[in-house]
Protein backbone atom coordinates (compact mmCIF):
# COMPACT_ATOMS: atom_id res chain seq x y z
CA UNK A 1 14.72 -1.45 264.71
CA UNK A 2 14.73 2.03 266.53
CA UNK A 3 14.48 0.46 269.82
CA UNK A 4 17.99 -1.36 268.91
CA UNK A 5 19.63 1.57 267.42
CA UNK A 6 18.68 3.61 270.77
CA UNK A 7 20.53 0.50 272.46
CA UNK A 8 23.37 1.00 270.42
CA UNK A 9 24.11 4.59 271.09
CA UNK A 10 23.11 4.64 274.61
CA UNK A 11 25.68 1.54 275.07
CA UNK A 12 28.15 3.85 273.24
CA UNK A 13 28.04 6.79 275.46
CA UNK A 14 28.35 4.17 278.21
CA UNK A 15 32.05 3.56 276.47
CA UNK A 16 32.90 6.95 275.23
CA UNK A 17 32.24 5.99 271.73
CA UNK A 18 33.12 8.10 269.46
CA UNK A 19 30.55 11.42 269.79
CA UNK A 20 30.07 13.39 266.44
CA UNK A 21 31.74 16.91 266.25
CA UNK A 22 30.02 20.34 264.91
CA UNK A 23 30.02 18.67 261.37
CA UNK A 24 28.79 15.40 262.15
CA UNK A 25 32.03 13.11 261.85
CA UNK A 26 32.46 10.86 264.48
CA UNK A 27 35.15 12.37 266.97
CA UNK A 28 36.93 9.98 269.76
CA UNK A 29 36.10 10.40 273.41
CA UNK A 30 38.07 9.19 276.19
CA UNK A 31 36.34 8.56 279.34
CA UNK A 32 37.25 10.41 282.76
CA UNK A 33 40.02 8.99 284.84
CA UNK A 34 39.65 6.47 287.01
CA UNK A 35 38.36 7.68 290.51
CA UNK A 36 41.34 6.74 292.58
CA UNK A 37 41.15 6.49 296.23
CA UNK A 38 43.97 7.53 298.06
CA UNK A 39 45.60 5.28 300.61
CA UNK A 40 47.89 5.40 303.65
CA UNK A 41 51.50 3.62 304.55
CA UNK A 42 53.54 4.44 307.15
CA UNK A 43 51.93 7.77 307.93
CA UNK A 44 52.04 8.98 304.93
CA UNK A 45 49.04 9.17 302.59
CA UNK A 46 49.28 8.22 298.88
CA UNK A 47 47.24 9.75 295.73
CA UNK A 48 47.29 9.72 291.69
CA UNK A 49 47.62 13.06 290.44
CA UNK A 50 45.29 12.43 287.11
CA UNK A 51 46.33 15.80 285.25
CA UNK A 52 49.78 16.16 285.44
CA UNK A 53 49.60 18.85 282.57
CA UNK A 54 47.34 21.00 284.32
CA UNK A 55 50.28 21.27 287.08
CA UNK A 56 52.79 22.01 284.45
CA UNK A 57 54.12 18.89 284.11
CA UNK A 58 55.03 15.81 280.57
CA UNK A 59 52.05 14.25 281.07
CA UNK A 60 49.04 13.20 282.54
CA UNK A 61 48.32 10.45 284.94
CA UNK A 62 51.44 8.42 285.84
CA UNK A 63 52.12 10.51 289.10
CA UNK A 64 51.70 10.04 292.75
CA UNK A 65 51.66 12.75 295.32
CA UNK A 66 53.09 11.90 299.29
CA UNK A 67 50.93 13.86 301.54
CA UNK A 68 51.00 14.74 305.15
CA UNK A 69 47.60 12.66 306.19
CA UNK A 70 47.03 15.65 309.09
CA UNK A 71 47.43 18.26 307.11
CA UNK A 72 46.83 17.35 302.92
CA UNK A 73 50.00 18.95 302.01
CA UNK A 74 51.90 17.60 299.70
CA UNK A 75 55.59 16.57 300.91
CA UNK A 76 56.81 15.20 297.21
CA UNK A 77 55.74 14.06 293.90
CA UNK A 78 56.99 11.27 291.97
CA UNK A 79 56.68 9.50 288.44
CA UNK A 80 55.85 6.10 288.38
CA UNK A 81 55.51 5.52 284.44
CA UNK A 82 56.61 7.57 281.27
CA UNK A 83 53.64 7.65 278.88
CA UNK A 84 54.72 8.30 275.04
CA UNK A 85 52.74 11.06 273.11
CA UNK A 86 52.60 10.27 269.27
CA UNK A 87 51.66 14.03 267.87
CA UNK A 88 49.73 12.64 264.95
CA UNK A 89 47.24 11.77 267.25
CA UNK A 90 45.08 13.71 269.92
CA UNK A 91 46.52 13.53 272.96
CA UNK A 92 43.06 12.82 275.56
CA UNK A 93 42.76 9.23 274.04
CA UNK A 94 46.60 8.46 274.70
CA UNK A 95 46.94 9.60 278.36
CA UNK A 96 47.18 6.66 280.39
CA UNK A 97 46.17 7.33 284.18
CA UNK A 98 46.88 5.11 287.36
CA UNK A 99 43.38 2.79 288.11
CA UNK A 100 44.69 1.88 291.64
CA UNK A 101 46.70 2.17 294.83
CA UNK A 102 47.52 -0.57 296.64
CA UNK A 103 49.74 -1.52 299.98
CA UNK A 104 52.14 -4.18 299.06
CA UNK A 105 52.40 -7.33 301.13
CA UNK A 106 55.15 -6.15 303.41
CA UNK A 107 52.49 -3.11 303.99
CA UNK A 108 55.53 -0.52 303.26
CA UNK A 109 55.09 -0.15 299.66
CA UNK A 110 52.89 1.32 296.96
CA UNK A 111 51.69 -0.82 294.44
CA UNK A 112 50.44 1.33 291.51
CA UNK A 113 48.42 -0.42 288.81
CA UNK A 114 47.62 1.88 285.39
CA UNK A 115 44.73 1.86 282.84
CA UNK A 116 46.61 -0.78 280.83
CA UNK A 117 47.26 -3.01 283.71
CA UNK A 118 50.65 -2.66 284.10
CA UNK A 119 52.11 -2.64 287.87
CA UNK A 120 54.44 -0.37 289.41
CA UNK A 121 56.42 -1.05 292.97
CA UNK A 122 57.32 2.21 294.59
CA UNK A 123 59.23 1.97 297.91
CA UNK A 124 58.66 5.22 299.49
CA UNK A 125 61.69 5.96 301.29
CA UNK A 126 63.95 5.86 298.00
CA UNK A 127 61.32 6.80 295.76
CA UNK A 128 62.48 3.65 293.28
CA UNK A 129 59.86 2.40 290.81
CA UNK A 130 60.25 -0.89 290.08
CA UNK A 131 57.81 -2.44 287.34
CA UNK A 132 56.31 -5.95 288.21
């Protein structure tokens, strides 16, 4: 019986659980952001920017920088997705980041897939976000 309780809470630190807080009560964790690789199309290199917040900006995840591949700089930022904050609740667990960056088949735009599954189209030389 230990050995399966052990089980149970190492499984549920595998899948940020809920951890207990300083009185005990179970408090919800959400896991890191995906670890996105960045990827390149038509010279120009594409990454998530997972806290959005932390760069003064609505939210976090939902954002793609355009860098100069030579250099890292960043030439603009865009929005691919609004995500909706419901203040009753804490606002780790509702962030909702981008889990992949794709080429599309023409090879001249971004797809962007979030944590949810939903898929963006972003052609980079108007900067429109279509949703597939």
């Amino acid at each position: 019986m230990l050995l399966l309780g052990a089980l149970l809470i190492a499984q549920g630190s595998l899948f940020g659980a809920a951890a207990a807080g300083d009185d005990g009560m179970p408090r919800a964790k959400r896991v890191p952001p995906p670890n996105v690789a960045p990827i390149t199309i038509d010279d120009v290199e594409f990454a998530a920017i997972p806290f959005g917040k932390a760069r003064g900006l609505g939210q976090n995840g939902g954002y793609v920088a355009a860098r100069d591949p030579a250099t890292g700089k960043e030439i603009w930022m865009l929005k691919v997705y609004d995500v909706v904050y419901d203040p009753k609740l804490e606002g780790d667990v509702q962030d909702v980041f981008i889990r992949s960056l794709q080429k599309s088949a023409s090879g001249h735009e971004l797809v962007v897939t979030d944590e949810r599954g939903r898929r963006y189209l972003v052609d980079p030389r108007t900067r429109i976000v279509r949703q597939q």
